[in-house]
Protein backbone atom coordinates (compact mmCIF):
# COMPACT_ATOMS: atom_id res chain seq x y z
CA UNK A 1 217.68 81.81 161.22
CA UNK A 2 214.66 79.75 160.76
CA UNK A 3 212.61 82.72 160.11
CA UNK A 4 214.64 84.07 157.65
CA UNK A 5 214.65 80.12 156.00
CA UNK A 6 210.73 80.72 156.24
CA UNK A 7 210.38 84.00 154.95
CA UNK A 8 212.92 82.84 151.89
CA UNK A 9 210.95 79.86 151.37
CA UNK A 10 207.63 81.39 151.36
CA UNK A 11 208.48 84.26 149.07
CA UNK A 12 210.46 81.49 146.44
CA UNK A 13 206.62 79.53 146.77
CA UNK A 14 204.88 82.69 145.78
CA UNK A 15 207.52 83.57 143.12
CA UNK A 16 207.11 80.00 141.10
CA UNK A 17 203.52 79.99 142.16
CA UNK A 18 203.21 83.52 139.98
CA UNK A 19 205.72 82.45 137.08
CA UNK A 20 203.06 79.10 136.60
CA UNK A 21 199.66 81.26 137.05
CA UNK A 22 201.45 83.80 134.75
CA UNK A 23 202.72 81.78 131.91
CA UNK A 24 199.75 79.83 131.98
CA UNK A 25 197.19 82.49 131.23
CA UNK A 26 199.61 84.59 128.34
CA UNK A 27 201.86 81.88 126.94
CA UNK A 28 200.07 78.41 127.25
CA UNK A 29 199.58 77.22 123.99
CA UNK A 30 196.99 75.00 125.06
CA UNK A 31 195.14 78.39 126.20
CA UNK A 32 191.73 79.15 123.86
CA UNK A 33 192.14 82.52 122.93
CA UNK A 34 188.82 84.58 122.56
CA UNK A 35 187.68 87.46 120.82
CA UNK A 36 186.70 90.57 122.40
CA UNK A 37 184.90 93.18 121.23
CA UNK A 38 183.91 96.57 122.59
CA UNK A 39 181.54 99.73 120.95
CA UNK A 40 183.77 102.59 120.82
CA UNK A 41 182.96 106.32 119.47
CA UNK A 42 184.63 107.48 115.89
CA UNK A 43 185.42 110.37 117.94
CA UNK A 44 188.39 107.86 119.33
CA UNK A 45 189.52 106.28 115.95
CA UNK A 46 192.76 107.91 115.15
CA UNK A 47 192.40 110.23 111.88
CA UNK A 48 189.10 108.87 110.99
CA UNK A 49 188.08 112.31 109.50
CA UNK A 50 191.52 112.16 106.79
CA UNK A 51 190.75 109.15 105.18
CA UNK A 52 189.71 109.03 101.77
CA UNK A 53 186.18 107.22 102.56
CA UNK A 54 185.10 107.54 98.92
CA UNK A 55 187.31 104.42 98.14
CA UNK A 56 186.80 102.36 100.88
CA UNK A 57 182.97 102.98 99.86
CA UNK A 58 183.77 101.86 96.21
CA UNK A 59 185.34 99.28 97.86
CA UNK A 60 182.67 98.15 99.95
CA UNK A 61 179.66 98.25 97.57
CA UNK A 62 182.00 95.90 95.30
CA UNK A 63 181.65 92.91 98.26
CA UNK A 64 178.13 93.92 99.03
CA UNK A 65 177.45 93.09 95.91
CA UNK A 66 178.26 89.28 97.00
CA UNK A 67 177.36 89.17 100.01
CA UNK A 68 173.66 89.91 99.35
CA UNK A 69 173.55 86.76 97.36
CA UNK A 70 174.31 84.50 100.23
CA UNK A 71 171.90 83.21 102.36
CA UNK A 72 170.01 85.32 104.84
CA UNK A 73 170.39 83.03 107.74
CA UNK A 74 174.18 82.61 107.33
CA UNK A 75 176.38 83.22 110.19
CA UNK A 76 178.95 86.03 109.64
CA UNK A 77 182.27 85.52 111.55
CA UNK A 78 183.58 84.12 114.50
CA UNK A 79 181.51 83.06 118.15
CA UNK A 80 182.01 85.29 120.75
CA UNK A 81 181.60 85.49 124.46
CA UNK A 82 179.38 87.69 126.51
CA UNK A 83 177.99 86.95 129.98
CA UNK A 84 178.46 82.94 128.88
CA UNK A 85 176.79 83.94 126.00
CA UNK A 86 177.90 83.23 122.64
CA UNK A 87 177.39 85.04 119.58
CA UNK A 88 178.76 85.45 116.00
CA UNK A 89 180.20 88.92 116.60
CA UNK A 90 179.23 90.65 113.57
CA UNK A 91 175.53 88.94 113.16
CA UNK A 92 174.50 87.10 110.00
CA UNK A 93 174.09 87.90 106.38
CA UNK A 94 170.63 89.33 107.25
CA UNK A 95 171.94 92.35 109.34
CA UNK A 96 173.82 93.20 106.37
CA UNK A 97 171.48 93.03 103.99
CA UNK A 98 169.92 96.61 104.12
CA UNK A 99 173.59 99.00 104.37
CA UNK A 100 174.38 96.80 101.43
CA UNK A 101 171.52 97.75 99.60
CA UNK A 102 171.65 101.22 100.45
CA UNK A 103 175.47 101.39 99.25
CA UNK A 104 174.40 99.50 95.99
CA UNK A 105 172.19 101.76 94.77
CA UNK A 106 173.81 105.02 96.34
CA UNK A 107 176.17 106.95 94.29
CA UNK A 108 178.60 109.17 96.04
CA UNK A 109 181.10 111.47 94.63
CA UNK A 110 183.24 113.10 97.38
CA UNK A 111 184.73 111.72 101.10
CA UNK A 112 182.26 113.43 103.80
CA UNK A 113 179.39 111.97 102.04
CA UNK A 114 181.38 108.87 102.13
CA UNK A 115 182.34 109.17 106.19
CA UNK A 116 178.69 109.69 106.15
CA UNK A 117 177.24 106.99 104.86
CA UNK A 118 179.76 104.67 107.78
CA UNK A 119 178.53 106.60 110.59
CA UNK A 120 174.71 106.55 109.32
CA UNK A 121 175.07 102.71 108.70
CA UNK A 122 177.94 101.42 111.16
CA UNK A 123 179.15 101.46 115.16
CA UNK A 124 182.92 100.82 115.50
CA UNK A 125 184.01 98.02 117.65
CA UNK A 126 187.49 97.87 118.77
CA UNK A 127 188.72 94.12 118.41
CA UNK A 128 191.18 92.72 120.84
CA UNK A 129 191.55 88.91 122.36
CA UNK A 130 192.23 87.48 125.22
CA UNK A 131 192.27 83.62 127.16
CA UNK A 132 189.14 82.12 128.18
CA UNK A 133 188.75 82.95 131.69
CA UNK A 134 191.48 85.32 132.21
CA UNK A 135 190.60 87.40 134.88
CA UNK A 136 194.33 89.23 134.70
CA UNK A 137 193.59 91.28 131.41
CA UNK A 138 190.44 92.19 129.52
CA UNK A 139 192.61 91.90 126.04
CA UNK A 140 195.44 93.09 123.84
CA UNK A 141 194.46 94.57 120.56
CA UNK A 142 197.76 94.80 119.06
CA UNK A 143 198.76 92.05 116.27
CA UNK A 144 200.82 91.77 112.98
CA UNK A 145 200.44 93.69 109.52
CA UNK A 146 201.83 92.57 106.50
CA UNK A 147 201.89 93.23 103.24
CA UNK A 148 201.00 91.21 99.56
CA UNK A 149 200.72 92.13 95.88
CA UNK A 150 200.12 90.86 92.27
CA UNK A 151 203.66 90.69 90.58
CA UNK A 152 204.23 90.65 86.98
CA UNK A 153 206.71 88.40 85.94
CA UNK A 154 208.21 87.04 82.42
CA UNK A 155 206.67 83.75 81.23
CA UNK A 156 205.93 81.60 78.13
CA UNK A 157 203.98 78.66 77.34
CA UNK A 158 206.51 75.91 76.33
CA UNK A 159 209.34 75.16 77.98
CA UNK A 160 212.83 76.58 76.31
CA UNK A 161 216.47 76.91 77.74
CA UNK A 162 215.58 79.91 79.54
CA UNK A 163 212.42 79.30 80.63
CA UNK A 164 212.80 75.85 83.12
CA UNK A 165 210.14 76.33 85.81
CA UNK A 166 207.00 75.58 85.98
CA UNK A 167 203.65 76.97 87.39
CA UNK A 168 201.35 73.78 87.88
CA UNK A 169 197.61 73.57 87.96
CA UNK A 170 195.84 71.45 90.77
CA UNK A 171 196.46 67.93 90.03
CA UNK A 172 193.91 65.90 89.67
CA UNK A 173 194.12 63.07 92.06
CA UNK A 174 194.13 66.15 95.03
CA UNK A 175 190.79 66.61 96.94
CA UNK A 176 190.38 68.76 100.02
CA UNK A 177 187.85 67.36 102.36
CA UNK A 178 185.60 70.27 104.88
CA UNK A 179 186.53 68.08 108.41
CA UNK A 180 183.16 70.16 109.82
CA UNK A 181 181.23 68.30 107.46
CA UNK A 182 181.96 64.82 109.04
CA UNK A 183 182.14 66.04 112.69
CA UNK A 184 180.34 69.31 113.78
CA UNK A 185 183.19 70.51 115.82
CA UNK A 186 185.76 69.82 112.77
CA UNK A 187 184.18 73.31 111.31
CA UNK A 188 186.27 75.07 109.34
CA UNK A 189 189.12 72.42 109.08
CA UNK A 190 190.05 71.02 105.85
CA UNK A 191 192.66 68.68 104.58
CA UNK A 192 194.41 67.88 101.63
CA UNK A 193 195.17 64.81 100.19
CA UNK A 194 195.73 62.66 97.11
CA UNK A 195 194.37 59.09 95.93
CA UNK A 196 196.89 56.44 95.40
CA UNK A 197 195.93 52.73 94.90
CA UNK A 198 192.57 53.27 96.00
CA UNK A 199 193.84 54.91 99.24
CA UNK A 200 193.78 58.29 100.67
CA UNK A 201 197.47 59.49 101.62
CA UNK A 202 199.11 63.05 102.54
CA UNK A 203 200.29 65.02 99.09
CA UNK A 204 203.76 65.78 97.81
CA UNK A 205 205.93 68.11 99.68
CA UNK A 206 207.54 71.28 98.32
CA UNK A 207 210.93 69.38 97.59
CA UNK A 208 209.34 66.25 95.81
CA UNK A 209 207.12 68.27 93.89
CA UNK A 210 210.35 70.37 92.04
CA UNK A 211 211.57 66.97 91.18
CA UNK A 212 208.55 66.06 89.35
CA UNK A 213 205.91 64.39 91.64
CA UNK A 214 203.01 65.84 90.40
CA UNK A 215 204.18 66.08 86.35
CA UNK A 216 201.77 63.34 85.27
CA UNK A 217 198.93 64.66 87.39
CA UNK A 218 198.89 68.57 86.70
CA UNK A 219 199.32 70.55 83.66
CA UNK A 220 201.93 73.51 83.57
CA UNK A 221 200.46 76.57 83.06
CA UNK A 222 203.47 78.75 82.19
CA UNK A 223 207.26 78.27 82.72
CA UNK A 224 209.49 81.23 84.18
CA UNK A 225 212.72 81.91 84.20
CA UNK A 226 213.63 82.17 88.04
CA UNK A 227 212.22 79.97 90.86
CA UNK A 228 212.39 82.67 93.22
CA UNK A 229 209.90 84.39 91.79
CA UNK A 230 207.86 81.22 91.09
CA UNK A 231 207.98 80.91 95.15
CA UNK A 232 207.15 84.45 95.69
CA UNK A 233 204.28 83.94 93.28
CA UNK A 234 203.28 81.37 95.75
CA UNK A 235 203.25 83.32 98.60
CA UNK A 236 201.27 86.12 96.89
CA UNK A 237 198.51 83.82 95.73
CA UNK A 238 198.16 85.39 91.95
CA UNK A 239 200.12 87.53 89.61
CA UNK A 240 200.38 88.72 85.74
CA UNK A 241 202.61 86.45 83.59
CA UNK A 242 204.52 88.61 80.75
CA UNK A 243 204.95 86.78 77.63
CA UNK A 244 208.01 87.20 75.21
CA UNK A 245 205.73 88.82 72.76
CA UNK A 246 204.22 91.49 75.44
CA UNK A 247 200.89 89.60 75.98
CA UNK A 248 199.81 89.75 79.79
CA UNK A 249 197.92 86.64 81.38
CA UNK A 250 196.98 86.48 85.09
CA UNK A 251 197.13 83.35 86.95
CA UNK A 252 194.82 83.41 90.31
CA UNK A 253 195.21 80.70 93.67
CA UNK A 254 193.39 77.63 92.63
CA UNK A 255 194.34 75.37 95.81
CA UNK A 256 197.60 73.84 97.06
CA UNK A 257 199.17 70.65 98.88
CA UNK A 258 197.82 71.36 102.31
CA UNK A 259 201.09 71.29 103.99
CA UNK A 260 201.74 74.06 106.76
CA UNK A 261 203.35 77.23 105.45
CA UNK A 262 207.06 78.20 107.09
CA UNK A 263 208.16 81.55 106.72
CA UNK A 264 211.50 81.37 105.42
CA UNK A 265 212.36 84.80 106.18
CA UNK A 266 212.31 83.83 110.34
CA UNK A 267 214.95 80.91 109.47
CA UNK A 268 217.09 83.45 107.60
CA UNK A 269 216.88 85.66 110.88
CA UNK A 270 217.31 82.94 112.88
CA UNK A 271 220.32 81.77 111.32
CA UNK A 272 222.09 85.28 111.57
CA UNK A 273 221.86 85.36 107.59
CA UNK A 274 219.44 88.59 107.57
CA UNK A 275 218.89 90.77 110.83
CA UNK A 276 215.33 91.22 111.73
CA UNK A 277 215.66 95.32 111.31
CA UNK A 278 216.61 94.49 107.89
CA UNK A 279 213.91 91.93 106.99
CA UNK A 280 211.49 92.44 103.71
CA UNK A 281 211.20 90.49 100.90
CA UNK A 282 213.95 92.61 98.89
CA UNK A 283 216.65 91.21 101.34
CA UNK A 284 215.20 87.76 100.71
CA UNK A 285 215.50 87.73 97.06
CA UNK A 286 219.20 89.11 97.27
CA UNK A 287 220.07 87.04 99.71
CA UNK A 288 218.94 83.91 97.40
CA UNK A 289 220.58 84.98 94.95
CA UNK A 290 223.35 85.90 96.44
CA UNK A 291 223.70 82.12 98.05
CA UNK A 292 222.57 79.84 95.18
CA UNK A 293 224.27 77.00 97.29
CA UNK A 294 221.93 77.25 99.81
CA UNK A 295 219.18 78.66 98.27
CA UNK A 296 217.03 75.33 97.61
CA UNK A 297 217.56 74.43 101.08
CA UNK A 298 216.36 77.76 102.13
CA UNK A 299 213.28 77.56 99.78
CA UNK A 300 212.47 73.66 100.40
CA UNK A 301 211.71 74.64 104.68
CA UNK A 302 208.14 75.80 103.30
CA UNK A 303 206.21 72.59 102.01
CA UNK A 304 203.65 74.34 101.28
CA UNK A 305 203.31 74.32 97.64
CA UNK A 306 200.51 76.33 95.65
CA UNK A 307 198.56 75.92 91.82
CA UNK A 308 197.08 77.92 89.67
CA UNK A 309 194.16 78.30 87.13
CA UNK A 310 194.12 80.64 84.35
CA UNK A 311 192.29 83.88 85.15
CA UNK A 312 190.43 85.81 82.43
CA UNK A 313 190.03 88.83 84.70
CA UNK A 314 191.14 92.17 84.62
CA UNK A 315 191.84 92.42 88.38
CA UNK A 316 193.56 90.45 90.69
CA UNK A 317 190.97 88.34 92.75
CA UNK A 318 190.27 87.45 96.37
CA UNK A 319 188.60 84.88 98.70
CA UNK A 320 185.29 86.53 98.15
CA UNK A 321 185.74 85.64 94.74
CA UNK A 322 185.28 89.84 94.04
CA UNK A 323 187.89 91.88 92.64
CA UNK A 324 190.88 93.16 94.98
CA UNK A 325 191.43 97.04 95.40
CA UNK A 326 195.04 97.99 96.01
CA UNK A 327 195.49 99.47 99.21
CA UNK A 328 191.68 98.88 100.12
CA UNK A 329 191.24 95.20 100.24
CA UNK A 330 192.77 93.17 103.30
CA UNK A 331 193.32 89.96 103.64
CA UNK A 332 192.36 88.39 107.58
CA UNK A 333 191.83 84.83 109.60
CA UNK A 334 187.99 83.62 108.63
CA UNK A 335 187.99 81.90 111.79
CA UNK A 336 187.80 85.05 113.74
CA UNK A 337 186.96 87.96 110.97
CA UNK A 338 184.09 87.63 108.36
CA UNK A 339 184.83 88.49 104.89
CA UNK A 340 182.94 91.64 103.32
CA UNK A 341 182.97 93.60 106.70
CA UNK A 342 184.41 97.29 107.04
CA UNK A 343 187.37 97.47 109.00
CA UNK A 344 189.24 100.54 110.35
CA UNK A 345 193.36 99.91 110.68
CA UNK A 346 195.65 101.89 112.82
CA UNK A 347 199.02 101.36 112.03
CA UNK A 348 201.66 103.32 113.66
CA UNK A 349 205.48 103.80 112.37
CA UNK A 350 206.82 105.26 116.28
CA UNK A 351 209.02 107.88 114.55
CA UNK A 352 210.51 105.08 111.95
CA UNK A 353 210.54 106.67 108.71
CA UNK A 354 211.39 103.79 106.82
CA UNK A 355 207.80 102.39 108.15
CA UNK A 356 204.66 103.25 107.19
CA UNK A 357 201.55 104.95 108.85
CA UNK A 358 198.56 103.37 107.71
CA UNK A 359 195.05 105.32 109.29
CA UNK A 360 192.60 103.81 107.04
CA UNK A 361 188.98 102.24 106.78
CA UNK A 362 189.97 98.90 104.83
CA UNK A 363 187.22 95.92 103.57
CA UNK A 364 187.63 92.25 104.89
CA UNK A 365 188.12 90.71 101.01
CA UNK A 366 190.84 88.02 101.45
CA UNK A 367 192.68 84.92 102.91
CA UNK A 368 195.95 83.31 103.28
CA UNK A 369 197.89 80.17 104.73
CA UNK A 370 200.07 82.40 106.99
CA UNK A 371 197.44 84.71 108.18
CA UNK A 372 196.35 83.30 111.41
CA UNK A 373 195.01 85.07 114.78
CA UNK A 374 192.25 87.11 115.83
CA UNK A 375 195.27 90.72 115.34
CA UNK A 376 196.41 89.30 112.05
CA UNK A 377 195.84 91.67 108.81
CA UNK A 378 197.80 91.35 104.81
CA UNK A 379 197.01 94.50 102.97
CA UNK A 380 196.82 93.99 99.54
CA UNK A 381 198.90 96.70 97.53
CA UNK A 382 198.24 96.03 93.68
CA UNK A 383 200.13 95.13 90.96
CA UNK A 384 203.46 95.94 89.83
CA UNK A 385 206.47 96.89 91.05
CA UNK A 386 205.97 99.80 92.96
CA UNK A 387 203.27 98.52 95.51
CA UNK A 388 205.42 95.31 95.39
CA UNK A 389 208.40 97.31 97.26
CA UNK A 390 205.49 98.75 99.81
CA UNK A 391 204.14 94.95 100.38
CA UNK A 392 207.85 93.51 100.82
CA UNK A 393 208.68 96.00 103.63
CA UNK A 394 205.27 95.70 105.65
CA UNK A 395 205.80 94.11 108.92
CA UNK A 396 204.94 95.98 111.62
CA UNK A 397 202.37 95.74 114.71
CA UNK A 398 198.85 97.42 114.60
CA UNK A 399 195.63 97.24 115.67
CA UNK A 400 192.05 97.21 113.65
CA UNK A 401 188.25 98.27 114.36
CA UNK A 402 185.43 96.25 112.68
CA UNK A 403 182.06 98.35 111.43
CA UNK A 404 179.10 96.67 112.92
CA UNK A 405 175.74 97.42 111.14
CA UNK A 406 173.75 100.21 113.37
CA UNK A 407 170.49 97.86 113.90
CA UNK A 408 172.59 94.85 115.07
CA UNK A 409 174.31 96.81 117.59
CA UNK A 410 170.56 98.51 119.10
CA UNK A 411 169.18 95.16 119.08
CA UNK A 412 171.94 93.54 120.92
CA UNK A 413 171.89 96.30 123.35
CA UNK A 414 168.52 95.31 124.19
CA UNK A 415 169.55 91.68 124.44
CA UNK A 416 172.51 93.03 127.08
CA UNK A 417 175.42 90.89 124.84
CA UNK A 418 177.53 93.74 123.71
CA UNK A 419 180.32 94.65 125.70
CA UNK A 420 180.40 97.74 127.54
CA UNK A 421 181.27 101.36 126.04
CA UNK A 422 184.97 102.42 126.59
């Protein structure tokens, strides 16, 4: 009997000693993640020879054209860790400077010469993360894909019985302060705040700002007819306001409150008011207007709130300040992916036809609030309605390759810091 109450008693100790060990290296939130990259052939990325390279070479040369304006010496992307070393994983604006320049001046005018130009210029990487000092896994390179466009909605400039809500620019007691600037390992944390009586206090939420917080401190740009699509204008960052007499104006993200972004669309789940098979943006809108009751509620959960400048553009525009490229341009987390690099996405539908496939060599061009982690991608669609239906349906899992330049990748394999070849 006591052996048995041993052998029960050791095996119960080994089970909770396993549940701690394993939650605390794959669910701790207090874990670090890290990012992990490893060279890989283009033999082994999925349909790399059926893409249409030409435009994600178009697409390319268009943030080249930035990024060999920025200093030489600048870091691109996030630290990585190799043999306790630590690296910015896709090198600094000098390793980029010459495939830039080459694409620049190149003209190309079908997709092989296109594929060529990558594999002349570029290694692939696969990307994955993992915990610091996990010894249990070496990463997991699946994250989430989602989907954002430039809507065009009806506007005008003054305010009428039909047209009751506003688009505001920044106000003008707002300032955003760069934490990193104060304390060096702040970098890349801002926040937001506003000056009141000589004091620096947190900004207006979501639901004081529709009553009218910010009315003597911002200027509206444009009023609309329906604040569901002024919040959906929000979450897409920019979009083309239609005027009664057919003029089109785009608006483009000029800052917001600071406040965290909520997805509203996980409370709707959550509540049982949407199932999460059914989830997109369509449902969203119906279901808001469907519930008016509960609709400002609903909309209020997300304090963050976002303004707008007038845009004289003829493109929506990104956080490289460069011109976005419907289904080419893709919007990541700067604290773990650099903006201008190539990157290859492999999204899967597993049989679901009312998902998409997406096998295609993208470009790094954008940002947003709700795109966080080192698996976390937004492809930009365009503009209009159509690609708005494709962006309010994309939500699946996938995983991406980043395009290293060629030189980087020899010299670091002389160093020893890349990871090994799969």
């Amino acid at each position: 009997m006591n052996k048995l109450k041993f052998i029960f008693l050791f095996l119960l100790l080994f089970f909770l000693i396993s549940l701690i060990i394993y939650y605390y290296y794959f669910f701790s939130p207090n874990k670090e993640k890290v990012l992990v990259i490893n060279q890989v052939s283009y033999a082994s990325l999925d349909s790399w020879t059926n893409d249409n390279h030409l435009k994600a070479f178009i697409t390319f040369k268009i943030s080249c054209k930035k990024l060999i304006t920025l200093n030489p010496n600048k870091n691109m992307g996030a630290i990585t860790y190799v043999n306790n070393k630590e690296f910015p994983f896709a090198g600094t604006i000098k390793d980029w400077i010459k495939p830039c320049k080459e694409a620049i001046k190149t003209e190309l005018y079908d997709n092989k010469e296109a594929m060529l130009y990558f594999q002349k210029w570029f290694l692939p990487f696969s990307i994955s993360y993992s915990h610091f000092g996990n010894f249990f896994s070496k990463g997991d390179d699946l994250g989430l894909f989602t989907g954002y466009y430039e809507p065009v909605i009806e506007g005008s400039t003054i305010f009428t019985k039909d047209y009751i809500f506003p688009i505001y620019s920044y106000p003008n007691n707002y300032i955003t302060i760069h934490l990193g600037e104060f304390k060096k390992s702040l970098e890349g944390t801002y926040i937001t705040g506003q000056i009141k009586n000589k004091k620096f206090i947190p900004t207006h939420k979501r639901s004081e700002i529709d009553k009218g917080a910010i009315s003597s401190n911002s200027k509206v740009l444009y009023w609309l007819k329906d604040d569901v699509e002024v919040f959906f204008l929000h979450i897409q960052g920019s979009g083309v306001i239609k005027l009664p007499n057919g003029t089109e104006n785009r608006v483009s993200y000029d800052g917001s409150n600071g406040h965290d972004y909520f997805a509203i669309g996980r409370e709707l789940i959550k509540k049982g008011y949407i199932s999460k098979d059914e989830m997109s943006m369509q449902q969203i809108k119906l279901w808001l207007k469907n519930n008016p009751e509960k609709k400002d509620k609903i909309l209020q959960l997300n304090n963050r709130y976002i303004f707008f400048k007038k845009s004289l553009t003829n493109s929506a525009t990104g956080a490289q300040n460069t011109p976005l490229v419907g289904g080419r341009s893709l919007a990541v987390d700067l604290k773990w992916i650099p903006l201008g690099i190539p990157l290859w996405l492999d999204i899967d539908n597993y049989g679901n036809e009312n998902k998409l496939i997406i096998k295609k060599l993208m470009i790094s061009q954008d940002t947003g609030s709700a795109i966080k982690g080192i698996i976390r991608g937004d492809i930009f669609f365009g503009t209009g309605n159509k690609p708005g239906t494709l962006a309010g349906k994309m939500n699946q899992l996938g995983k991406y390759y980043a395009l290293l330049p060629r030189e980087l990748v020899l010299r670091r394999n002389l160093e020893n810091i890349n990871e090994e070849k799969n």
